[in-house]
C-alpha atoms as a PDB file:
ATOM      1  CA  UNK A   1     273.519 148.246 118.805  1.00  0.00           C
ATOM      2  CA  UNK A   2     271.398 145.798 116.624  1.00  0.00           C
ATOM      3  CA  UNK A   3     274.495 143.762 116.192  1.00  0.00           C
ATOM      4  CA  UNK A   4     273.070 140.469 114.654  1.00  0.00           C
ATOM      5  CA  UNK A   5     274.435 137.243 116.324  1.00  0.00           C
ATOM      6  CA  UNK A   6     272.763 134.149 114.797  1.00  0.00           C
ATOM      7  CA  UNK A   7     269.626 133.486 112.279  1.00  0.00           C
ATOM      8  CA  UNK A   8     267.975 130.355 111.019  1.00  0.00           C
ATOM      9  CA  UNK A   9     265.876 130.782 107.779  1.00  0.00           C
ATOM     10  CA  UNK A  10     262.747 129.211 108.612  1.00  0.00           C
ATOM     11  CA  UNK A  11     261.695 126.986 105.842  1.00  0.00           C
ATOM     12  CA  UNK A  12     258.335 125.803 107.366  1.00  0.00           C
ATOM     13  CA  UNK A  13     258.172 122.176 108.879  1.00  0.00           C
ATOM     14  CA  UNK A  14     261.367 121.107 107.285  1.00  0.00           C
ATOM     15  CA  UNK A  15     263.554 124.039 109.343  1.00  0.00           C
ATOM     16  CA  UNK A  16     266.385 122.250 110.767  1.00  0.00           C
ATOM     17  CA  UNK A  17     266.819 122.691 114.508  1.00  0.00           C
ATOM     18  CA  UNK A  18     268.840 121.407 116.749  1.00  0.00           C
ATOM     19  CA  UNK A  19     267.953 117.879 117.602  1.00  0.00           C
ATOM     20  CA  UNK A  20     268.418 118.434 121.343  1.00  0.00           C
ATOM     21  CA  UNK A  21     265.527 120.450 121.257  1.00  0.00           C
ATOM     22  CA  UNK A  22     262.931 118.209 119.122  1.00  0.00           C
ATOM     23  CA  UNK A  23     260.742 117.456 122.496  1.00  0.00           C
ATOM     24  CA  UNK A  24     259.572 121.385 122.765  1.00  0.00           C
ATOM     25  CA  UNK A  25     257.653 123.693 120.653  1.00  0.00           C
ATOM     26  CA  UNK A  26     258.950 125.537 117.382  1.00  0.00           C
ATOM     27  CA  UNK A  27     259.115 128.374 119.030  1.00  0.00           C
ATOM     28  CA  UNK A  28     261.189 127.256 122.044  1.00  0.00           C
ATOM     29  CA  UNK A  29     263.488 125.091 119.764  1.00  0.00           C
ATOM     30  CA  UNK A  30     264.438 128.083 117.215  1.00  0.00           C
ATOM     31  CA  UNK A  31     265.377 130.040 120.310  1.00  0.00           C
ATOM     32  CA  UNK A  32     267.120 127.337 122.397  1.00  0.00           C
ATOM     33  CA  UNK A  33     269.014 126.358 118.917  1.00  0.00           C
ATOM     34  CA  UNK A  34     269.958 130.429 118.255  1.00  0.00           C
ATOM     35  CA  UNK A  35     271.102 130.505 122.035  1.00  0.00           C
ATOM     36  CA  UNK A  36     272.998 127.410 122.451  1.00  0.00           C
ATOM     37  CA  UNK A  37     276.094 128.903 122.998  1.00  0.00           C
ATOM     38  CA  UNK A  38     275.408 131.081 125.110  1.00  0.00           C
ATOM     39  CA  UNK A  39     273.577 129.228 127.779  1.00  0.00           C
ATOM     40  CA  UNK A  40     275.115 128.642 131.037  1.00  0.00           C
ATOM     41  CA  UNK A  41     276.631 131.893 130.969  1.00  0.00           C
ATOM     42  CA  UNK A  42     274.531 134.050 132.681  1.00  0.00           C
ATOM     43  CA  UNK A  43     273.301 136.266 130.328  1.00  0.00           C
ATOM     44  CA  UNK A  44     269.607 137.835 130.055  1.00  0.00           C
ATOM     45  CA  UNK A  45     267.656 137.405 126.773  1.00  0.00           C
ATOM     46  CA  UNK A  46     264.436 139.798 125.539  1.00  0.00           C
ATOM     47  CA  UNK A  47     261.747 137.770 123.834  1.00  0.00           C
ATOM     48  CA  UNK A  48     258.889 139.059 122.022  1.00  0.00           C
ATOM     49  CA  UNK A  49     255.374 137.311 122.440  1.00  0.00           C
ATOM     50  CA  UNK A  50     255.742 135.291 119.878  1.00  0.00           C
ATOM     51  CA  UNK A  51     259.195 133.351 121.578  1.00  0.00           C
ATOM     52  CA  UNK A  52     258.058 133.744 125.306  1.00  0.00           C
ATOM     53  CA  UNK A  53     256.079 130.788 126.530  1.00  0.00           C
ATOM     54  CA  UNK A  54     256.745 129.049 130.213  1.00  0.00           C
ATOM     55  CA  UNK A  55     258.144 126.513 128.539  1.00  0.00           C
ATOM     56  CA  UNK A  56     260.857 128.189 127.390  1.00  0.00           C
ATOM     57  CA  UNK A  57     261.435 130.159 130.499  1.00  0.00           C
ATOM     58  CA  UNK A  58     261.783 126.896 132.263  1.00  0.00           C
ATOM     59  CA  UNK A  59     264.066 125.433 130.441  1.00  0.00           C
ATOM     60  CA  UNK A  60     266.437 129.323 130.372  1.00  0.00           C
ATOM     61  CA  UNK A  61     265.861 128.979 134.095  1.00  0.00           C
ATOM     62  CA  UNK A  62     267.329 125.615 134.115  1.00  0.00           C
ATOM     63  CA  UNK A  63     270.676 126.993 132.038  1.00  0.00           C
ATOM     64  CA  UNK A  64     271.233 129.373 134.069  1.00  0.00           C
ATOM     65  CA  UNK A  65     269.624 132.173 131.581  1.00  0.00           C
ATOM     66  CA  UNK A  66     267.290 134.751 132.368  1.00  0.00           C
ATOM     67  CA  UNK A  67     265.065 136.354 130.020  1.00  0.00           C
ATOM     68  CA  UNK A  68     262.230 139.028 130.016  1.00  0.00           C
ATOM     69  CA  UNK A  69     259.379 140.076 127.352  1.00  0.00           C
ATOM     70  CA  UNK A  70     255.714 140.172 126.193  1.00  0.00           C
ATOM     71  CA  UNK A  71     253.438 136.946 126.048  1.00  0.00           C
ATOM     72  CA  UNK A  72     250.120 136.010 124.806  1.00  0.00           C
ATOM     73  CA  UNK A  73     247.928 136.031 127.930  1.00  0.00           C
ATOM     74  CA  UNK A  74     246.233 132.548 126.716  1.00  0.00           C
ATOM     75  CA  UNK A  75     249.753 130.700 125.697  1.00  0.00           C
ATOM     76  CA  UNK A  76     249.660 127.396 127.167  1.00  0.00           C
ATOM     77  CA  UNK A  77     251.090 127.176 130.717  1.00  0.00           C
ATOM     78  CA  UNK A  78     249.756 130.231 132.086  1.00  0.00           C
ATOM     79  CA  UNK A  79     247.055 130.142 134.729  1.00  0.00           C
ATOM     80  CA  UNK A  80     243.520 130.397 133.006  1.00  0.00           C
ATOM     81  CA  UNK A  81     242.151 132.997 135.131  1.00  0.00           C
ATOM     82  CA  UNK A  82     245.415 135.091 134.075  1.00  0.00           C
ATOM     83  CA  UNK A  83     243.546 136.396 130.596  1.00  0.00           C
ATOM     84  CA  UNK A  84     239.795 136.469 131.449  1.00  0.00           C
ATOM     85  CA  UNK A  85     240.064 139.408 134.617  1.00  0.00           C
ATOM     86  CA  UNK A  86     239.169 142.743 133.113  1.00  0.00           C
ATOM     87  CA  UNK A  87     241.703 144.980 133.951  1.00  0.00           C
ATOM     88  CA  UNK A  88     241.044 149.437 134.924  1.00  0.00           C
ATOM     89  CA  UNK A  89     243.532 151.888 133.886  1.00  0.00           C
ATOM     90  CA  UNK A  90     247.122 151.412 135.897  1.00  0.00           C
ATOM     91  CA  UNK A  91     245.480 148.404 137.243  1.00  0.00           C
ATOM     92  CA  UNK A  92     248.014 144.834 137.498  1.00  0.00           C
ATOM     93  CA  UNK A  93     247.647 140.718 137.774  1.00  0.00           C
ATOM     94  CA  UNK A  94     250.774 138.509 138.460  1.00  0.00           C
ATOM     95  CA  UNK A  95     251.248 135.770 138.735  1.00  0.00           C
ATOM     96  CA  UNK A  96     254.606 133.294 140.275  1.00  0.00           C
ATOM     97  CA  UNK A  97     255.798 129.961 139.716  1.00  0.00           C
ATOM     98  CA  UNK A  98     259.559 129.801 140.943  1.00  0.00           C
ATOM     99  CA  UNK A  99     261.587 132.078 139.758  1.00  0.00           C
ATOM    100  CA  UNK A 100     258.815 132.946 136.698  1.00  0.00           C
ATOM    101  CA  UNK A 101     256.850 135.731 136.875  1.00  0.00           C
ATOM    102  CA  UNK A 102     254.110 136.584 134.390  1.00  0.00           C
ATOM    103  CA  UNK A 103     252.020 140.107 134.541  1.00  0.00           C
ATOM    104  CA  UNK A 104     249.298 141.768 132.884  1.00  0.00           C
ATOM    105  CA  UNK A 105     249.280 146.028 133.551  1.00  0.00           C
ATOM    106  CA  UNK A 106     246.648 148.045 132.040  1.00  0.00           C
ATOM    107  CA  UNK A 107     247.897 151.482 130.143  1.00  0.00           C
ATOM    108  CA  UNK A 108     246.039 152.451 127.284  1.00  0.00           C
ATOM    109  CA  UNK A 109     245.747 148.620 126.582  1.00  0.00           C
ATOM    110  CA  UNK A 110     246.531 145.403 128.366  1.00  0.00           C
ATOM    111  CA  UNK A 111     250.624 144.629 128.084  1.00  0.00           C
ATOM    112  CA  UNK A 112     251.349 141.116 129.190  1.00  0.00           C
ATOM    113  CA  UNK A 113     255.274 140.439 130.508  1.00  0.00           C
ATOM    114  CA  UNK A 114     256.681 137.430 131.506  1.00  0.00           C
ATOM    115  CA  UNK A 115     260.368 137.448 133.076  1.00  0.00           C
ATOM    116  CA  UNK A 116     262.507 135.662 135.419  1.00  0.00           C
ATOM    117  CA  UNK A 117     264.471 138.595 136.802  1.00  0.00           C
ATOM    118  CA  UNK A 118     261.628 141.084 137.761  1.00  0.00           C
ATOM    119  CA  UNK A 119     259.131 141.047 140.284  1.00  0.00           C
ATOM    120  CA  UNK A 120     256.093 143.554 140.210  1.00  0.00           C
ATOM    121  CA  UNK A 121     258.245 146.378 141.537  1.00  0.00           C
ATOM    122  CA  UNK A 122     257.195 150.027 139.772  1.00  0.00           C
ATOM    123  CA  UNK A 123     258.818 152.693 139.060  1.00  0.00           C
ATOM    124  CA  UNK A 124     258.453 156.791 138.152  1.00  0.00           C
ATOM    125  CA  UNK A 125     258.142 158.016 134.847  1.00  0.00           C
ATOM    126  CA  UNK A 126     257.882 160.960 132.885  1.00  0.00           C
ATOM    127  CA  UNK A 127     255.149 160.736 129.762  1.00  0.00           C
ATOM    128  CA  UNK A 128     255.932 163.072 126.999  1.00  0.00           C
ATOM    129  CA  UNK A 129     253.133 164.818 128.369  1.00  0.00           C
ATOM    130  CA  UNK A 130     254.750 166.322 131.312  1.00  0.00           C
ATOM    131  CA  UNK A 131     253.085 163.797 133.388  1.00  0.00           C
ATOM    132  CA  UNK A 132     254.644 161.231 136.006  1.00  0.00           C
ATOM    133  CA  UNK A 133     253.385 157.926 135.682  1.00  0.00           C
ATOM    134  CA  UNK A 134     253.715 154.492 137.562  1.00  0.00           C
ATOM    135  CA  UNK A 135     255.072 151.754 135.434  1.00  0.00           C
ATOM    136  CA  UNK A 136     255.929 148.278 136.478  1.00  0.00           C
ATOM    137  CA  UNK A 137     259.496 147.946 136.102  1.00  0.00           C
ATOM    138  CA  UNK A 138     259.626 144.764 133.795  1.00  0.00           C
ATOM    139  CA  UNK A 139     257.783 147.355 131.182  1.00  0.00           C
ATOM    140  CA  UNK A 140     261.003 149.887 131.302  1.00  0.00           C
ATOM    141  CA  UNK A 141     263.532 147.850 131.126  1.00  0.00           C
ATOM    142  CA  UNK A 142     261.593 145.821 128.000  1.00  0.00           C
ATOM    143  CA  UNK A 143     260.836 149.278 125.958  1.00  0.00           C
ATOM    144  CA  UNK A 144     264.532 149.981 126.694  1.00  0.00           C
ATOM    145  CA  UNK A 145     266.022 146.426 125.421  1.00  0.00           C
ATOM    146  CA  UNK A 146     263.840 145.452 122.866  1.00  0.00           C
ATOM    147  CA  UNK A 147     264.170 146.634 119.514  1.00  0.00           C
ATOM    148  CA  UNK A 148     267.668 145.336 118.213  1.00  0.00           C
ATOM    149  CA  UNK A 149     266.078 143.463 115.713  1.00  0.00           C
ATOM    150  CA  UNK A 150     264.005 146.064 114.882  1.00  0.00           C
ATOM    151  CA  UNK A 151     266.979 148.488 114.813  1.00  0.00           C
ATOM    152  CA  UNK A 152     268.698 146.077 112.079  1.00  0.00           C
ATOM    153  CA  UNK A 153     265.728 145.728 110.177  1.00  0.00           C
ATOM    154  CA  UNK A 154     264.830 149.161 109.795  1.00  0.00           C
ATOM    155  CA  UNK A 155     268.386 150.418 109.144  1.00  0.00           C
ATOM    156  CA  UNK A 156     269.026 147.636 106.246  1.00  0.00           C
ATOM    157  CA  UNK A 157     265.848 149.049 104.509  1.00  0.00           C
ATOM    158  CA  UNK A 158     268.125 152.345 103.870  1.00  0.00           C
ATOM    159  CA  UNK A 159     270.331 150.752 101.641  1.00  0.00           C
ATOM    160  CA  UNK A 160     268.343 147.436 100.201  1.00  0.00           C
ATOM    161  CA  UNK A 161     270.677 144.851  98.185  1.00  0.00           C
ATOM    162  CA  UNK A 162     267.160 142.797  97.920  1.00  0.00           C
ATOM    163  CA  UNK A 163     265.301 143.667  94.835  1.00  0.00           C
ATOM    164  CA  UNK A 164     261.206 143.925  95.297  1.00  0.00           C
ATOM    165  CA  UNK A 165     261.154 141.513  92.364  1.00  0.00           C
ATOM    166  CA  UNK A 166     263.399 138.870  92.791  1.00  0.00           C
ATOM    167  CA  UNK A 167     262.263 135.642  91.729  1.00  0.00           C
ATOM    168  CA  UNK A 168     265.039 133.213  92.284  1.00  0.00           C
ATOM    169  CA  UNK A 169     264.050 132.486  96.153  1.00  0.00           C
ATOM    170  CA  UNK A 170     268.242 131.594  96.627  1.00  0.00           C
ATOM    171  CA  UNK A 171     269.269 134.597  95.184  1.00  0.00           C
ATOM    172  CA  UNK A 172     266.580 136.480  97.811  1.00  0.00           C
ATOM    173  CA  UNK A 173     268.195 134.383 100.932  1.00  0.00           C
ATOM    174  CA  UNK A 174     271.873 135.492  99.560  1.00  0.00           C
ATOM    175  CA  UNK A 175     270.932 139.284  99.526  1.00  0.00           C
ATOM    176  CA  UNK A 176     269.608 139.020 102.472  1.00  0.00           C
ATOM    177  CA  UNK A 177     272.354 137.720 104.243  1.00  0.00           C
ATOM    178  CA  UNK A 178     274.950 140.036 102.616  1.00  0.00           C
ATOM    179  CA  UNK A 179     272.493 142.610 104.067  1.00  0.00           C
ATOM    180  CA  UNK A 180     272.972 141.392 107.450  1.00  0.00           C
ATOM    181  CA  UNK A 181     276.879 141.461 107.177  1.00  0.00           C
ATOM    182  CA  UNK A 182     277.126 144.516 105.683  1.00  0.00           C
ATOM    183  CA  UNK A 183     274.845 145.688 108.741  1.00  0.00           C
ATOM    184  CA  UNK A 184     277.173 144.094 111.051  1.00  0.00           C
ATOM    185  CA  UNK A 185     280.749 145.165 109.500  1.00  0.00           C
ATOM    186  CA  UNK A 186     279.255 148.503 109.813  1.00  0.00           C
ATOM    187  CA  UNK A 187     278.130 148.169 113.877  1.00  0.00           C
ATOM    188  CA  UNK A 188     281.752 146.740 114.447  1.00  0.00           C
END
């Protein structure tokens, strides 16, 4: 739906998060601190590549949280060999650790997934071209999840309560977040 749960307004280095989570990365903390809640409860999170690091899947897997989505191919804790192998058209790497499994598929370009709820299982597509096409599962169901954020984002742009020239930078966070409430009074 693009229903927005939680935010945190990043304000650089002195972005309060949770103190729990001070031993990881920023990355890993902002999500762990947005997800808090809901951890132990068994539900299944989509990270873009910017979010999705080993690191953070391990400590998911250890709240009993799963989670799928794109990663950097050189983000520390994957294997080293997993960026520099020069991938053909259709072509796949993966590679395990536990439950944590990280890909790289070849399309048009090289998509890297990382999940703890896939394997490398594929499935049958149709293209928009009339053509049937193999694609790994984990891609599917991420091109199907993804884009809630995006969803929000795009559909708050329709009605904008930001002005372009605002100057007062708490006057820009207020809009903002009336935005997002408006946004979600209207998905409820």
């Amino acid at each position: 739906t693009g229903y927005i749960w939680n935010s945190i307004i990043y304000t650089g280095k002195g972005t309060k998060f949770n103190p729990r989570y001070s031993d990881y990365g920023m990355a890993t903390s902002s999500v762990l601190t947005l997800l808090e809640p809901l951890l132990n409860q068994g539900y299944c999170v989509t990270t873009d590549n910017f979010y999705t690091s080993p690191e953070l899947y391990e400590v998911l897997i250890k709240n009993k949280t799963d989670a799928y989505g794109t990663v950097k191919p050189n983000r520390r804790g994957m294997p080293s060999t997993f960026a520099k192998k020069q991938l053909e058209t259709r072509e796949m790497v993966a590679w395990q650790k536990g439950k944590m499994m990280a890909m790289r598929w070849r399309d048009k370009k090289d998509v890297c997934l990382m999940s703890t709820v896939h394997n490398t299982s594929t499935a049958m597509v149709h293209t928009k071209g009339g053509k049937d096409v193999l694609k790994p599962q984990v891609v599917i169901d991420y091109n199907s999840s993804m884009g809630g954020v995006d969803r929000a984002d795009q559909a708050m742009t329709y009605y904008p309560a930001m002005r372009k020239q605002q100057k007062k930078y708490y006057k820009k966070i207020f809009r903002h977040l009336l935005e997002q409430c408006l946004w979600n009074a209207y998905i409820l």
